[in-house]
PDB file of N, CA and C in Angstrom:
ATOM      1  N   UNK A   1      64.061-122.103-147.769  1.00  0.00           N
ATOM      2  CA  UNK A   1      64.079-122.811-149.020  1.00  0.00           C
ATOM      3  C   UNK A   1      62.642-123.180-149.373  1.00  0.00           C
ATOM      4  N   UNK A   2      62.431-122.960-150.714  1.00  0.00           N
ATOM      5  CA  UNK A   2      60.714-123.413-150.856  1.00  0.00           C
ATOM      6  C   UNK A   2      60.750-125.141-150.989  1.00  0.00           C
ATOM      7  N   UNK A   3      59.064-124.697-150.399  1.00  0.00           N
ATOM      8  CA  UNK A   3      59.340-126.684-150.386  1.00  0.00           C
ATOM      9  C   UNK A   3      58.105-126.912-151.337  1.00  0.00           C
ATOM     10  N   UNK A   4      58.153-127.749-152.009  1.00  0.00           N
ATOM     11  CA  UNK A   4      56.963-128.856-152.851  1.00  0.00           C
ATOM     12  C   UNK A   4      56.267-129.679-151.895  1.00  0.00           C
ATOM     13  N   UNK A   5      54.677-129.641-152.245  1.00  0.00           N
ATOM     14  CA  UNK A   5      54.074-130.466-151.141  1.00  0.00           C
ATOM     15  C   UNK A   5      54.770-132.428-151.758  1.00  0.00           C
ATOM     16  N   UNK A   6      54.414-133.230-150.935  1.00  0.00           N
ATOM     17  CA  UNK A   6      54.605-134.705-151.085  1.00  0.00           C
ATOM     18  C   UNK A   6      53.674-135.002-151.837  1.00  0.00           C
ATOM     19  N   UNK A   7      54.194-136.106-152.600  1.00  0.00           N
ATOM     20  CA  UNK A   7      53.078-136.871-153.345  1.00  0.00           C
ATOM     21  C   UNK A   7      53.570-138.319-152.826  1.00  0.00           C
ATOM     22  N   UNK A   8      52.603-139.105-152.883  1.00  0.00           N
ATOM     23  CA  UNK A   8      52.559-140.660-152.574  1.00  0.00           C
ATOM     24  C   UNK A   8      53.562-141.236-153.293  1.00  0.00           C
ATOM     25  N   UNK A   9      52.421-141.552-154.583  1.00  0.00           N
ATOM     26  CA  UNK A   9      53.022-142.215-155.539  1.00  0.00           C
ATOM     27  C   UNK A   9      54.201-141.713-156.629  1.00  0.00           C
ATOM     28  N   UNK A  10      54.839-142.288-156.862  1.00  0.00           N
ATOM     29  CA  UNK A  10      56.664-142.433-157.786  1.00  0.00           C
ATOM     30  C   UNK A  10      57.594-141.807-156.445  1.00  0.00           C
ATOM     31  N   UNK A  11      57.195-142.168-155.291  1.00  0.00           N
ATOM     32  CA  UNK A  11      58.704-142.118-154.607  1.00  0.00           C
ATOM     33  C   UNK A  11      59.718-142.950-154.906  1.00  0.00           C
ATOM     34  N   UNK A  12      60.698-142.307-154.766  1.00  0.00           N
ATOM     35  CA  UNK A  12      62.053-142.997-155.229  1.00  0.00           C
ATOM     36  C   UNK A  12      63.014-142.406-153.278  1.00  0.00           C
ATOM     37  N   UNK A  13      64.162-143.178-153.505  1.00  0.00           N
ATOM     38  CA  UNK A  13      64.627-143.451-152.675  1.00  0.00           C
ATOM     39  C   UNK A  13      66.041-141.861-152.709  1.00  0.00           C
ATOM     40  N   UNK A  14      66.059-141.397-151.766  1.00  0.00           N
ATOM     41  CA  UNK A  14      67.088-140.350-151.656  1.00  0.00           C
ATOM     42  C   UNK A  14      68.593-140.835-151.501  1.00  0.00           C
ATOM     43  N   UNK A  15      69.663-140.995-152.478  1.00  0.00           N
ATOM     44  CA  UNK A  15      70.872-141.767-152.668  1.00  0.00           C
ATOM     45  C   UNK A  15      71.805-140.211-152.356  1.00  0.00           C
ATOM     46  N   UNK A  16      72.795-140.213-151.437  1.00  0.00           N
ATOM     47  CA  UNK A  16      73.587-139.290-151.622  1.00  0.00           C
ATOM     48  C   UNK A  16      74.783-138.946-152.690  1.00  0.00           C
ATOM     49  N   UNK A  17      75.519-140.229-153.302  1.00  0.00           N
ATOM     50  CA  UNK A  17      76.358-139.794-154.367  1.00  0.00           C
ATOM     51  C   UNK A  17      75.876-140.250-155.590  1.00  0.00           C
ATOM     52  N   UNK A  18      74.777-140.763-155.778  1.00  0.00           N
ATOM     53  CA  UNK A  18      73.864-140.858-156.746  1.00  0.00           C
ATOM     54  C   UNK A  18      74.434-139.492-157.954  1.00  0.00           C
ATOM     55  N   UNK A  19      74.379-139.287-159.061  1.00  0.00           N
ATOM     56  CA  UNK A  19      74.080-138.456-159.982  1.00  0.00           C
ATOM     57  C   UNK A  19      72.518-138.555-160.212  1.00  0.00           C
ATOM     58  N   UNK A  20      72.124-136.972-160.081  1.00  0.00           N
ATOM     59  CA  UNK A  20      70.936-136.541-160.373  1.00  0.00           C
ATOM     60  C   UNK A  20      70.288-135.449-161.421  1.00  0.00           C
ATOM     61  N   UNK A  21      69.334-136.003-161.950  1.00  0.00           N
ATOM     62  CA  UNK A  21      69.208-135.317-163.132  1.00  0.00           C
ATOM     63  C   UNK A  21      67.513-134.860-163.300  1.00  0.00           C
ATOM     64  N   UNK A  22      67.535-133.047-164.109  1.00  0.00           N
ATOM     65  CA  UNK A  22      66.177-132.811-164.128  1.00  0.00           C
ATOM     66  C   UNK A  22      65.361-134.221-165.356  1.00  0.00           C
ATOM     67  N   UNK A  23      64.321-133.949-164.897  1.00  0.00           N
ATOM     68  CA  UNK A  23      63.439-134.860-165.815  1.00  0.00           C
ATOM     69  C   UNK A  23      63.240-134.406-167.214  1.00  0.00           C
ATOM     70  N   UNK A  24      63.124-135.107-168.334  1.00  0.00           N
ATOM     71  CA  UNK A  24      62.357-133.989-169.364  1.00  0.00           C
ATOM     72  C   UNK A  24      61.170-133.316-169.453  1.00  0.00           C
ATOM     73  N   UNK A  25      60.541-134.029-168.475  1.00  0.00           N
ATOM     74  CA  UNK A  25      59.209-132.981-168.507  1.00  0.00           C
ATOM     75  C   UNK A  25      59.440-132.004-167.234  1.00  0.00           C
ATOM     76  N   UNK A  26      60.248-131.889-167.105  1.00  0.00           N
ATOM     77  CA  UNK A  26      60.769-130.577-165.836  1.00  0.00           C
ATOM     78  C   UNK A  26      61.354-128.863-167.058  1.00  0.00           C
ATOM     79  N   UNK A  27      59.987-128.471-167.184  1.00  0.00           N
ATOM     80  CA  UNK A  27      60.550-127.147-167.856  1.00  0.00           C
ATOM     81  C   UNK A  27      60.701-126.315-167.050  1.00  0.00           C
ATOM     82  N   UNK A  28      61.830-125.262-167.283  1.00  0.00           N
ATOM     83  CA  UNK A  28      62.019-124.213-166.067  1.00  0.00           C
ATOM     84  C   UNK A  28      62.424-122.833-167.044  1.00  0.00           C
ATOM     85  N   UNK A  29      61.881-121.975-165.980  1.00  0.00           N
ATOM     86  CA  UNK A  29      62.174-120.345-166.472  1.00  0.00           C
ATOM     87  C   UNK A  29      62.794-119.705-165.590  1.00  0.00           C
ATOM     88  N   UNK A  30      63.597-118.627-165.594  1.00  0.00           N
ATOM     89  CA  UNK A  30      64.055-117.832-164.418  1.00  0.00           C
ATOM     90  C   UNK A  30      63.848-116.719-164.640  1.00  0.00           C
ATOM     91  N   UNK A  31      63.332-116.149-163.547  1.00  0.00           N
ATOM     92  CA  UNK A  31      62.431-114.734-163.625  1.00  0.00           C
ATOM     93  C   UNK A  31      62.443-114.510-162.370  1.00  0.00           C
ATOM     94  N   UNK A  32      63.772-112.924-162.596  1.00  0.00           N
ATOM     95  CA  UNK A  32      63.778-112.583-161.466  1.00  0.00           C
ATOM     96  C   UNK A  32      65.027-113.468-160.307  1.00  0.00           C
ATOM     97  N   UNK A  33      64.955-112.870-159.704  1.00  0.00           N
ATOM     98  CA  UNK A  33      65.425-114.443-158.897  1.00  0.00           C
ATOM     99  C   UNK A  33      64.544-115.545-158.238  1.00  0.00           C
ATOM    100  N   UNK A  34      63.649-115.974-158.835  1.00  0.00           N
ATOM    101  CA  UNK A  34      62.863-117.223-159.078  1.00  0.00           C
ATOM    102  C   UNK A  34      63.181-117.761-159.936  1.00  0.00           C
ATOM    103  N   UNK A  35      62.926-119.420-159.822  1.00  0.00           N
ATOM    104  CA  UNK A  35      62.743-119.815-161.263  1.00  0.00           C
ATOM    105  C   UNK A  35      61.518-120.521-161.119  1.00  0.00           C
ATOM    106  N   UNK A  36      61.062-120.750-162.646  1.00  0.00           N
ATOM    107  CA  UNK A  36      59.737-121.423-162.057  1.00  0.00           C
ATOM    108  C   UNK A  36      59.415-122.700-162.918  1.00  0.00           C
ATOM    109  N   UNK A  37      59.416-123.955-162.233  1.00  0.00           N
ATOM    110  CA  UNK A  37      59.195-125.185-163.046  1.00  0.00           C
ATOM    111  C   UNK A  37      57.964-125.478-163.087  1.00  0.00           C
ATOM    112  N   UNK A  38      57.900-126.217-164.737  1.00  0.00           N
ATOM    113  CA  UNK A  38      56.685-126.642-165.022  1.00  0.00           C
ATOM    114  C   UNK A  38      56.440-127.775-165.277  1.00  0.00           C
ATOM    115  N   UNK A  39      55.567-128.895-164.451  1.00  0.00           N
ATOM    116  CA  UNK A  39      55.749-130.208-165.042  1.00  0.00           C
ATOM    117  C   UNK A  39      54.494-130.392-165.916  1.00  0.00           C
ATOM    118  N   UNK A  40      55.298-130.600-166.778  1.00  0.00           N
ATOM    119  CA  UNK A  40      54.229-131.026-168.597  1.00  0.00           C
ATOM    120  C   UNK A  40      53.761-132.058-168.459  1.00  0.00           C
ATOM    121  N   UNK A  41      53.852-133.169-167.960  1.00  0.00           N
ATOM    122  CA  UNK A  41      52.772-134.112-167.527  1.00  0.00           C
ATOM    123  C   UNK A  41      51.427-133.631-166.597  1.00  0.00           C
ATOM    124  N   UNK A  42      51.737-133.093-165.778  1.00  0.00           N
ATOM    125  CA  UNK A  42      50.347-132.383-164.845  1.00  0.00           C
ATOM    126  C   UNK A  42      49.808-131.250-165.645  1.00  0.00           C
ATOM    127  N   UNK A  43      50.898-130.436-165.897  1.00  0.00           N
ATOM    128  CA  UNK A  43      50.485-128.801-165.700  1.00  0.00           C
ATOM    129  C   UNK A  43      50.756-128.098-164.589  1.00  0.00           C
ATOM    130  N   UNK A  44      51.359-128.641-163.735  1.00  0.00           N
ATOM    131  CA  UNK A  44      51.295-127.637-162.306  1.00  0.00           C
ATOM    132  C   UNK A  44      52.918-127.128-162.520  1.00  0.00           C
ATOM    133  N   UNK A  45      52.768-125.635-161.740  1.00  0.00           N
ATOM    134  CA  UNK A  45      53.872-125.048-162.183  1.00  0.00           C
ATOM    135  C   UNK A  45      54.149-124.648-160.320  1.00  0.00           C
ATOM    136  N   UNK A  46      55.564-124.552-160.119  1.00  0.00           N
ATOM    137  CA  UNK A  46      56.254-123.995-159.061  1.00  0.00           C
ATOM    138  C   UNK A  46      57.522-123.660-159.169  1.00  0.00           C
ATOM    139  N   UNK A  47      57.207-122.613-157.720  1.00  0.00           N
ATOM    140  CA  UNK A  47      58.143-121.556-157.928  1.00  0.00           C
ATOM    141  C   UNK A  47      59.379-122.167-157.293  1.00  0.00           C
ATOM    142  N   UNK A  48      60.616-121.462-157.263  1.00  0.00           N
ATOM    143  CA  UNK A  48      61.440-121.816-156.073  1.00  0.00           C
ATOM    144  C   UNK A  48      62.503-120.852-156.179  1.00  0.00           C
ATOM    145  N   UNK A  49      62.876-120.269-154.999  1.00  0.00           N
ATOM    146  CA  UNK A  49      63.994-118.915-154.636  1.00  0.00           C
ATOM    147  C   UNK A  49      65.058-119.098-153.898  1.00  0.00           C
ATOM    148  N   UNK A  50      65.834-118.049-153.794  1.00  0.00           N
ATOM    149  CA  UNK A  50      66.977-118.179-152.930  1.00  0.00           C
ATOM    150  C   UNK A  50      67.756-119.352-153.049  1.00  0.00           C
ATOM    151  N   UNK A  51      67.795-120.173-152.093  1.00  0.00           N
ATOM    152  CA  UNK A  51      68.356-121.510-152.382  1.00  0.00           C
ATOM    153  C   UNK A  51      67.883-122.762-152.999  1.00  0.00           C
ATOM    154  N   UNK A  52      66.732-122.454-152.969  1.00  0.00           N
ATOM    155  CA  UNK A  52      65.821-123.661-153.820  1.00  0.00           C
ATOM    156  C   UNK A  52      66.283-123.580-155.360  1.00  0.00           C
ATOM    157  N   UNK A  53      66.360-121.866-155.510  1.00  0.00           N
ATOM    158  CA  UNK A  53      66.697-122.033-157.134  1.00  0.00           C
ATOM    159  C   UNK A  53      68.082-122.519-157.497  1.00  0.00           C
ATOM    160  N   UNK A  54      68.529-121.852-156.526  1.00  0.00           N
ATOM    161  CA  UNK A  54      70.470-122.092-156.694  1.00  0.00           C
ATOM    162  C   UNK A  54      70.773-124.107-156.987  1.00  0.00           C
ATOM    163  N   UNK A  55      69.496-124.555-155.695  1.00  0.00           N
ATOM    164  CA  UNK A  55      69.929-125.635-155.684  1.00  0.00           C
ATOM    165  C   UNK A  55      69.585-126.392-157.028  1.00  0.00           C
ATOM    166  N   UNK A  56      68.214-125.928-157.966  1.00  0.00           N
ATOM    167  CA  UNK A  56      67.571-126.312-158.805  1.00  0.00           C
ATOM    168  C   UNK A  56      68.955-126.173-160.242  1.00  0.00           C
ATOM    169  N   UNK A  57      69.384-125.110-160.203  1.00  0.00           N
ATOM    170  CA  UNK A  57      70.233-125.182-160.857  1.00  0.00           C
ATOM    171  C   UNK A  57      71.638-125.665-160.550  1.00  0.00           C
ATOM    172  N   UNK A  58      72.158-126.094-159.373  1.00  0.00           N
ATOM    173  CA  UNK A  58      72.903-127.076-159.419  1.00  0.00           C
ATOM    174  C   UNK A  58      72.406-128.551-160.076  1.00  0.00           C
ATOM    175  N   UNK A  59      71.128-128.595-159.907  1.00  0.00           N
ATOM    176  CA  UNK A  59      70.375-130.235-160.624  1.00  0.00           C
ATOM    177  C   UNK A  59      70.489-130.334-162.113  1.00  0.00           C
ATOM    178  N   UNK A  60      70.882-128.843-162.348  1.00  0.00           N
ATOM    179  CA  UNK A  60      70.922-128.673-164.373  1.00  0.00           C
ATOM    180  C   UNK A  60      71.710-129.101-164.497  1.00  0.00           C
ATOM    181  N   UNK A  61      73.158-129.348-163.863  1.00  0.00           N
ATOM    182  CA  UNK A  61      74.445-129.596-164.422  1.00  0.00           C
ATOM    183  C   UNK A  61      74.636-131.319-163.593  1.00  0.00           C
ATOM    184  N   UNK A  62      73.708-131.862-163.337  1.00  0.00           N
ATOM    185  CA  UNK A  62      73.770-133.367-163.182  1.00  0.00           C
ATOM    186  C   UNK A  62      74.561-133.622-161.845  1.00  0.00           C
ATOM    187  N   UNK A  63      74.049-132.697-160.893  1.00  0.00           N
ATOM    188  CA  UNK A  63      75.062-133.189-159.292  1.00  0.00           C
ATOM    189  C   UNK A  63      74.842-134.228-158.670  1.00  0.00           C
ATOM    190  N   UNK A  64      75.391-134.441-157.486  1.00  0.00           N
ATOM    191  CA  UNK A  64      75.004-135.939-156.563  1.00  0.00           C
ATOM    192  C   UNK A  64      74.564-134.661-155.477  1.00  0.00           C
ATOM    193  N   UNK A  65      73.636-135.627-154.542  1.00  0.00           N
ATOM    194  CA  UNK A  65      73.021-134.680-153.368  1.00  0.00           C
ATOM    195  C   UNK A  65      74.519-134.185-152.605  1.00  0.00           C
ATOM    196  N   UNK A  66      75.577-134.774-152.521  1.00  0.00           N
ATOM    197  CA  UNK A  66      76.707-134.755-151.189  1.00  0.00           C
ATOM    198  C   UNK A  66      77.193-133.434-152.019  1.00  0.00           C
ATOM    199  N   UNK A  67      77.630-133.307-153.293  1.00  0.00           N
ATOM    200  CA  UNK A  67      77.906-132.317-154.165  1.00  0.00           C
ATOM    201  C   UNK A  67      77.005-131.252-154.198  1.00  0.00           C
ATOM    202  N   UNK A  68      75.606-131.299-153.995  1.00  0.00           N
ATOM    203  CA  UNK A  68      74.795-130.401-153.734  1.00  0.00           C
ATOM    204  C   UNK A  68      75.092-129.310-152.658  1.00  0.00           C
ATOM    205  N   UNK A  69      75.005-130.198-151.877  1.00  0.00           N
ATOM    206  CA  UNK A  69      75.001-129.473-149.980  1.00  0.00           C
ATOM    207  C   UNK A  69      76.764-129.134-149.750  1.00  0.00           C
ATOM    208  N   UNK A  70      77.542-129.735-150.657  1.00  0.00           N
ATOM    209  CA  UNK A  70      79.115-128.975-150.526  1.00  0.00           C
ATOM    210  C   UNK A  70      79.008-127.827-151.374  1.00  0.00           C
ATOM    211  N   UNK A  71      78.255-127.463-152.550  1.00  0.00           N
ATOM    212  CA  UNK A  71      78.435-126.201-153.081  1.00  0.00           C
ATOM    213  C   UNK A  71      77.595-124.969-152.308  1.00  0.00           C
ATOM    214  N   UNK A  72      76.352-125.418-151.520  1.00  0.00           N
ATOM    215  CA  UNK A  72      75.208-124.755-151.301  1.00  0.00           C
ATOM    216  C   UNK A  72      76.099-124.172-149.879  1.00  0.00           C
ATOM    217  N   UNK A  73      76.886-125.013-148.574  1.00  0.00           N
ATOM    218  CA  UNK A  73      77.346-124.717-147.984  1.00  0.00           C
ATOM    219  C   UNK A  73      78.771-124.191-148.117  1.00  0.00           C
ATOM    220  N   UNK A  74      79.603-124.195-149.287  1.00  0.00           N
ATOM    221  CA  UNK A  74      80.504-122.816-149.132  1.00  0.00           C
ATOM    222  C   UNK A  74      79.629-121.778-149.581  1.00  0.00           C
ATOM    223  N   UNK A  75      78.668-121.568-150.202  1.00  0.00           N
ATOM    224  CA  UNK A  75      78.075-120.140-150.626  1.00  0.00           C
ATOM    225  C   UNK A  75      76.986-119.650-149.327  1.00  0.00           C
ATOM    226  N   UNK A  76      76.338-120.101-148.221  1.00  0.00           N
ATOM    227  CA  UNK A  76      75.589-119.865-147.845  1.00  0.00           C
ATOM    228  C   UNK A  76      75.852-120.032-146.406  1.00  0.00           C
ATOM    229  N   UNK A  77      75.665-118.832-145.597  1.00  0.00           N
ATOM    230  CA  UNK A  77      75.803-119.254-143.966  1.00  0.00           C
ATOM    231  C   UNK A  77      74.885-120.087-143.074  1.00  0.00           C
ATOM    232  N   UNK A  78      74.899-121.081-142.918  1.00  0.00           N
ATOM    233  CA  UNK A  78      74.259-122.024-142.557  1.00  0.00           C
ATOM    234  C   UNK A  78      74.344-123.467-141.735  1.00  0.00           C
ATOM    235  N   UNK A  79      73.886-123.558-140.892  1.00  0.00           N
ATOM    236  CA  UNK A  79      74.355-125.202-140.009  1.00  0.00           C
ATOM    237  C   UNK A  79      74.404-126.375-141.449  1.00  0.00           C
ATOM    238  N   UNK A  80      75.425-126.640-140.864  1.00  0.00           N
ATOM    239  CA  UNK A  80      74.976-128.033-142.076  1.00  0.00           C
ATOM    240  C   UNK A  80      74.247-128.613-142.047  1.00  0.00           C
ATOM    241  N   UNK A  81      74.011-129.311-140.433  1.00  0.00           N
ATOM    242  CA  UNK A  81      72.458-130.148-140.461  1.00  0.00           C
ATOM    243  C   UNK A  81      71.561-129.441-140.584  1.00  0.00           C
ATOM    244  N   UNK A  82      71.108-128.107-140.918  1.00  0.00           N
ATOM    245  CA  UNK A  82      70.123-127.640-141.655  1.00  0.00           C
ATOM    246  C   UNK A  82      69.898-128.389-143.123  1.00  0.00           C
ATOM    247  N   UNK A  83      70.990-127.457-143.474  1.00  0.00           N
ATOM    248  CA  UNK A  83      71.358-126.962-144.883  1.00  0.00           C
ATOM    249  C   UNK A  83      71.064-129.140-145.592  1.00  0.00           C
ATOM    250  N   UNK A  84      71.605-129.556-144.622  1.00  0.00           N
ATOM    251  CA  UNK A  84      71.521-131.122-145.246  1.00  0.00           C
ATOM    252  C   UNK A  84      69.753-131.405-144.954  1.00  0.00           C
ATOM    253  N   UNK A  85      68.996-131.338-144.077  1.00  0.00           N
ATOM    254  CA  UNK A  85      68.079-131.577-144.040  1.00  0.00           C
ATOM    255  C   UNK A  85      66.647-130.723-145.005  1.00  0.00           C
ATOM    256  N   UNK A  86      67.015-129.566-145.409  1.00  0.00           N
ATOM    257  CA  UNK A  86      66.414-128.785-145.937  1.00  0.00           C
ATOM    258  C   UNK A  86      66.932-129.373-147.770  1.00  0.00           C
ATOM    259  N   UNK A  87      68.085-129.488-147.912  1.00  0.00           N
ATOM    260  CA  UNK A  87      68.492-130.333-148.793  1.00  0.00           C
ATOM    261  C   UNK A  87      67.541-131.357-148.977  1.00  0.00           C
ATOM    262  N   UNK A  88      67.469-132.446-148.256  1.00  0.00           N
ATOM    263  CA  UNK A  88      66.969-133.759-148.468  1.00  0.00           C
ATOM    264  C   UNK A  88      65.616-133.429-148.926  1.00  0.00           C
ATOM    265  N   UNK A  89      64.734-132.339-148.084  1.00  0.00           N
ATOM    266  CA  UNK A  89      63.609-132.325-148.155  1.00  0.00           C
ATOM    267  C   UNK A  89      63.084-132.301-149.331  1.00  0.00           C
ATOM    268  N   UNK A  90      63.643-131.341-150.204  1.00  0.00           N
ATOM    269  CA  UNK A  90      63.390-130.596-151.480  1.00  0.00           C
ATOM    270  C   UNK A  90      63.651-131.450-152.896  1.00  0.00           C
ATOM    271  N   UNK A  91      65.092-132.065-152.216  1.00  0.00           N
ATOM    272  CA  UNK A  91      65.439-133.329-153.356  1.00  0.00           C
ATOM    273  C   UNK A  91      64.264-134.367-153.366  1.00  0.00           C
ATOM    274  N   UNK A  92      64.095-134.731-151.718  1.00  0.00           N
ATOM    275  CA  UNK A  92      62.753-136.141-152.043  1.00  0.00           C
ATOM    276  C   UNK A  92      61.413-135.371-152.672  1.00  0.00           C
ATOM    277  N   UNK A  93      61.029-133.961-152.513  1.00  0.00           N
ATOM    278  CA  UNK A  93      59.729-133.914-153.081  1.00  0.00           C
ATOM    279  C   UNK A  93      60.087-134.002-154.402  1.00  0.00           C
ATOM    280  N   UNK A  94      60.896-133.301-155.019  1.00  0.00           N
ATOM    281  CA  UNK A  94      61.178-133.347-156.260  1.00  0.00           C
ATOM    282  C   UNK A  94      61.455-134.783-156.713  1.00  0.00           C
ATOM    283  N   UNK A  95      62.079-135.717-156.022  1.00  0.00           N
ATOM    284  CA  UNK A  95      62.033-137.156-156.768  1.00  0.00           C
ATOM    285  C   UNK A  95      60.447-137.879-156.769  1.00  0.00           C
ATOM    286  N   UNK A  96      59.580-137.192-155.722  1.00  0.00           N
ATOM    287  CA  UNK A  96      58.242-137.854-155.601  1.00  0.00           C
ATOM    288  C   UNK A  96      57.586-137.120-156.537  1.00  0.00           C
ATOM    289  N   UNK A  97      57.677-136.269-156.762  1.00  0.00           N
ATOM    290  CA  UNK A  97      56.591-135.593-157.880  1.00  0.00           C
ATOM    291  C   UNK A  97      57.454-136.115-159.218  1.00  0.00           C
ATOM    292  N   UNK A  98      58.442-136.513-159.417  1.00  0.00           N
ATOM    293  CA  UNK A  98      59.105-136.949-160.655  1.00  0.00           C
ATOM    294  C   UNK A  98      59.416-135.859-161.773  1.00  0.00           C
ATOM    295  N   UNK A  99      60.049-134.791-160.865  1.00  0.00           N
ATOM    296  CA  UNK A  99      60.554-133.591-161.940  1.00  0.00           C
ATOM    297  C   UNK A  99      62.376-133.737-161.905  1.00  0.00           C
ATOM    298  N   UNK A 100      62.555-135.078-160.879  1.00  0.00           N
ATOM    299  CA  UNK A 100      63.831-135.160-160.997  1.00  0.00           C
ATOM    300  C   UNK A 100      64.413-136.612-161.105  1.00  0.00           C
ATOM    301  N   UNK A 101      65.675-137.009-161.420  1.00  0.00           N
ATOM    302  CA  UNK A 101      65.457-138.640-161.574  1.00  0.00           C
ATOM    303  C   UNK A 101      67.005-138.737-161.412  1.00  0.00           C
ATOM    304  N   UNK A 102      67.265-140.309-161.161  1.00  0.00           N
ATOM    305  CA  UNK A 102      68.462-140.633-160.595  1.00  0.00           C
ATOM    306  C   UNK A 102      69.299-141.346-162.250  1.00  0.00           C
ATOM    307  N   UNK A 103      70.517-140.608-162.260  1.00  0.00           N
ATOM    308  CA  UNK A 103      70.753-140.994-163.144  1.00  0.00           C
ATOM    309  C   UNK A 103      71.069-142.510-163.492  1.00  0.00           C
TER     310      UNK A 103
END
């Protein structure tokens, strides 16, 4: 799963049945099987594949993380405590860089 480096500042706290939602300044393209977000506040753009994208687009339709990792694990062969930890990872960078937000 691709990961986003950490940022310090705007961490927010990782809630599992939380509803989660992209940001508005979270623009995204899909190309290919990538998609690639752009945050319009910075300018910095990243990629994300395979399951990063799948998961990115589960975030379009407003999931909770527990709803995340139940759709990602019937589609994907995988330990759960992976699949949950690789989960978490990707959700907290994305809530620290603020391309994603709790509804």
């Amino acid at each position: 799963m691709a990961r986003l480096g950490s940022v310090a500042d705007g961490a927010k706290e990782l809630s599992s049945n939380r509803v989660l939602r992209l940001s508005k300044h979270a623009h995204h393209v899909r190309m290919d099987d990538q998609i690639i977000v752009a945050d319009m506040r910075s300018g910095h753009y990243f990629g994300l594949d395979g399951v990063g994208a799948k998961l990115w687009e589960l975030l379009g339709q407003r999931a909770t993380r527990n709803g995340i990792v139940d759709r990602l694990f019937a589609e994907y062969e995988v330990s759960r405590d992976v699949l949950e930890r690789d989960v978490d990872s990707l959700l907290q960078d994305l809530l620290d860089r603020r391309l994603l937000e709790h509804d």
